[in-house]
Protein backbone atom coordinates (compact mmCIF):
# COMPACT_ATOMS: atom_id res chain seq x y z
CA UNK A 1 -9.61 13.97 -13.73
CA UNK A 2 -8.28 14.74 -10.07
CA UNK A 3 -12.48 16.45 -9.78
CA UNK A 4 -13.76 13.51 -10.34
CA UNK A 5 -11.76 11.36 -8.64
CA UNK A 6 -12.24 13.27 -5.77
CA UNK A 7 -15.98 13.35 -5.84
CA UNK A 8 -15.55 9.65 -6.08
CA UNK A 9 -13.50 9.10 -3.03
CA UNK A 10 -15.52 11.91 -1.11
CA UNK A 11 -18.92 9.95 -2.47
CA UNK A 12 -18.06 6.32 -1.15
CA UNK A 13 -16.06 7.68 2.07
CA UNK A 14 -12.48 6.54 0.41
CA UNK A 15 -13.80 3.24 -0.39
CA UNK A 16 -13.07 3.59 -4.12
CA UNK A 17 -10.51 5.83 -4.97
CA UNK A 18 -8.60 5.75 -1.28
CA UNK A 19 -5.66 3.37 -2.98
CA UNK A 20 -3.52 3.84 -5.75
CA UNK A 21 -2.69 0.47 -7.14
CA UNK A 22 -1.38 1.55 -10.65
CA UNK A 23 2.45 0.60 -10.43
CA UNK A 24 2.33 0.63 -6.72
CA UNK A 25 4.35 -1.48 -4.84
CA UNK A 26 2.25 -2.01 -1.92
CA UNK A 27 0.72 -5.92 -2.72
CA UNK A 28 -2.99 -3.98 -1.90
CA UNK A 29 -2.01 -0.77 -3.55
CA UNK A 30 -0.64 2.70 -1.76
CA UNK A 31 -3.20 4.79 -0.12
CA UNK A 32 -4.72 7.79 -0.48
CA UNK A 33 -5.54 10.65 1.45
CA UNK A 34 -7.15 14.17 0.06
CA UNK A 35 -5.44 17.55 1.24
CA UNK A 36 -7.65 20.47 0.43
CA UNK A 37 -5.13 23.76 0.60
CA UNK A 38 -5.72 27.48 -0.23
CA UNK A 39 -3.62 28.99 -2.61
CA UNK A 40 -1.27 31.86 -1.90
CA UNK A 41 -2.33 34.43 -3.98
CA UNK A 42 -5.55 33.13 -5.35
CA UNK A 43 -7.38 32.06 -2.16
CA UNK A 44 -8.76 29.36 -3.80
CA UNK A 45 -8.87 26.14 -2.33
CA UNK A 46 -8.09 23.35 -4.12
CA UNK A 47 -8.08 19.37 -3.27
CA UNK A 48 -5.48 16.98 -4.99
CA UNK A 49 -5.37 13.20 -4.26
CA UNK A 50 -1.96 12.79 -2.42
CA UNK A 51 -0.39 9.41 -1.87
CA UNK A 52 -0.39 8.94 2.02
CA UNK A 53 2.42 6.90 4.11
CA UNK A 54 2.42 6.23 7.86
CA UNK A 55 6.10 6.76 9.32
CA UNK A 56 5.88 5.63 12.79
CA UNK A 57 4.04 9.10 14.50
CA UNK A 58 4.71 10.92 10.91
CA UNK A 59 2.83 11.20 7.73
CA UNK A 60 4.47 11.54 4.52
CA UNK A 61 2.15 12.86 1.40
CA UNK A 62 3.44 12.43 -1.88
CA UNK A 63 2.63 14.37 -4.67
CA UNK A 64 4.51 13.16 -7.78
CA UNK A 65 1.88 13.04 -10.48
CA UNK A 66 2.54 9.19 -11.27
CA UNK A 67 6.19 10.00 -11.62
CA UNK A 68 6.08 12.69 -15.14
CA UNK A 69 9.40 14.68 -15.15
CA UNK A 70 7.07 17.76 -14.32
CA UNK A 71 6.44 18.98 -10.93
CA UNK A 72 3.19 18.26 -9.23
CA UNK A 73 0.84 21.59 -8.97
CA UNK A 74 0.30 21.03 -5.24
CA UNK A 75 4.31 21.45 -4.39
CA UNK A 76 4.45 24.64 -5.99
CA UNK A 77 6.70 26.83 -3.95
CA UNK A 78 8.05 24.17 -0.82
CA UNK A 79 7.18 25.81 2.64
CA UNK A 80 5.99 29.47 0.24
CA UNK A 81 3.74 27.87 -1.54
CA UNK A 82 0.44 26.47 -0.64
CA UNK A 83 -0.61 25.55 2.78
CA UNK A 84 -3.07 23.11 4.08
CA UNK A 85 -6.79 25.11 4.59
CA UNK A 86 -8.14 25.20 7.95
């Protein structure tokens, strides 16, 4: 699903896909940013939908997979894990 949905977002420039309104608390829905990253061993880069909050000068992503009890692929191993591709 996350393929598609980013072809989506990619397709229309964020314009469908960029919020997620599902349970959100935001009145117009929480939005979305894509981070693509390159995995650690694999090298392959892959690009998850991440819910993205402005903090003042920060930027909080949030990758929480609608809340399951298991952990989100893209937070694999904290600052080991993944890293943003450049």
């Amino acid at each position: 699903m996350d393929q598609l949905n980013v072809a989506i977002y990619r397709a229309t420039g964020g314009r469908i896909g960029g919020t997620w309104r599902i349970g959100s608390a935001f009145p117009g829905g929480a939005p979305v940013c894509l981070l693509t990253t390159k995995g650690r061993k694999t090298g392959q880069l892959r690009t998850p939908p991440l819910l993205c909050l402005v903090d003042g000068d920060r930027v909080i992503l949030v990758a929480s997979q609608g809340g399951l009890p298991k952990h989100p692929e893209p937070s694999g191993g904290g600052a080991g894990g993944r890293r943003p591709a450049k």
